[in-house]
Protein backbone atom coordinates (compact mmCIF):
# COMPACT_ATOMS: atom_id res chain seq x y z
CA UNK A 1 13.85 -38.31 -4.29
CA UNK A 2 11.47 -36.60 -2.57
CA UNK A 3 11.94 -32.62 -1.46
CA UNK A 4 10.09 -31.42 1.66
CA UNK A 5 8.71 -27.92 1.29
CA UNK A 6 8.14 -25.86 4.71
CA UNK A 7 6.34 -22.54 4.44
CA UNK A 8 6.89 -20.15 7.18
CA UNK A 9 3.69 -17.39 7.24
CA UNK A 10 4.92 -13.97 8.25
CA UNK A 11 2.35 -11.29 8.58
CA UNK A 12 4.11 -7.36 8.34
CA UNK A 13 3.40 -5.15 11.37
CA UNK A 14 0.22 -3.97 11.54
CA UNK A 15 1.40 -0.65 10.76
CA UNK A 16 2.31 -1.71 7.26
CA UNK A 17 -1.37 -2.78 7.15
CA UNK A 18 -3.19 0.10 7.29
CA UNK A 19 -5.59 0.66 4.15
CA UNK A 20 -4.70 3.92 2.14
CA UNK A 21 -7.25 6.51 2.65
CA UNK A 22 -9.83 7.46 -0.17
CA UNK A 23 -9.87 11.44 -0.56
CA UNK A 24 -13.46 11.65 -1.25
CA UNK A 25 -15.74 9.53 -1.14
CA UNK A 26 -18.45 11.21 -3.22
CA UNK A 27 -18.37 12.32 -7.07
CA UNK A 28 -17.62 15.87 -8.06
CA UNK A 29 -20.57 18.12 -7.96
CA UNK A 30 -19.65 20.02 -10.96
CA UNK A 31 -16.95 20.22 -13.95
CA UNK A 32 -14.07 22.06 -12.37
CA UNK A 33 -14.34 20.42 -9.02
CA UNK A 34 -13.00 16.94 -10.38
CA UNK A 35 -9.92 19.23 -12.21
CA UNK A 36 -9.51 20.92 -8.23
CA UNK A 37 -9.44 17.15 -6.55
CA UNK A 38 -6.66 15.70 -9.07
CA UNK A 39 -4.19 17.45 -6.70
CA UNK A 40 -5.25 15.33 -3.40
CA UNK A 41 -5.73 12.15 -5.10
CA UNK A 42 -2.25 12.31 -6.60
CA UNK A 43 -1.08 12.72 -2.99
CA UNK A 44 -3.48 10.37 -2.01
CA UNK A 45 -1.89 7.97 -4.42
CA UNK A 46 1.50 8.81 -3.39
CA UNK A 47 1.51 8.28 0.25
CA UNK A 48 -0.44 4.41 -0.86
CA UNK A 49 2.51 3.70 -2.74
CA UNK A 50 5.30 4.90 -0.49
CA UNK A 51 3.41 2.83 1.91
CA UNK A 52 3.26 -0.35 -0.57
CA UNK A 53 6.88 0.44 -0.52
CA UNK A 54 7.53 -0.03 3.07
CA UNK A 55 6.10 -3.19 2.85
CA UNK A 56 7.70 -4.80 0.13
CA UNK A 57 10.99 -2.85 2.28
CA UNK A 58 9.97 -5.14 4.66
CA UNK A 59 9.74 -8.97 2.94
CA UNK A 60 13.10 -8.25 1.86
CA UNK A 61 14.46 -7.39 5.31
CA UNK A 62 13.04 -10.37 6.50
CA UNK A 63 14.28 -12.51 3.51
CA UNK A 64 17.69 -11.24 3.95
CA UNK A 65 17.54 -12.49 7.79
CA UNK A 66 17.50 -15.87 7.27
C-alpha cells in the first residue's frame, strides 16, 4: 500500500507578515532609562503577539475551509 502525500503551500496575507517593530534600537544611556523603556517594550511585545495571533487565527480559518 502506498499513500500519496500532497502538500498545498499557503502563504498568509502580507499583512500578517509584517515584522514587529523594535522600540529602540540602542541601549539605555543610564540606570533609570532601561526601568522608563520596560513600559514600551511590554507594548511592543504585546501588539507582536496579538499579531502572532492573527496569524495562527488565520491557518485555522483556512484549515477549517477545506
Amino acid at each position: 500500500m502506498v499513500t500519496k502525500v500532497d502538500y498545498i503551500n499557503i502563504t498568509p496575507p502580507a499583512l500578517l507578515l509584517v515584522p514587529c517593530k523594535v522600540p529602540f534600537d540602542k541601549a539605555p544611556e543610564f540606570y533609570g532609562e532601561a526601568y522608563l523603556r520596560d513600559p514600551v517594550w511590554k507594548q511592543s511585545l504585546d501588539q507582536c503577539n496579538k499579531q502572532l495571533d492573527r496569524i495562527k487565527q488565520w491557518v485555522n480559518d483556512k484549515q477549517a475551509d477545506k
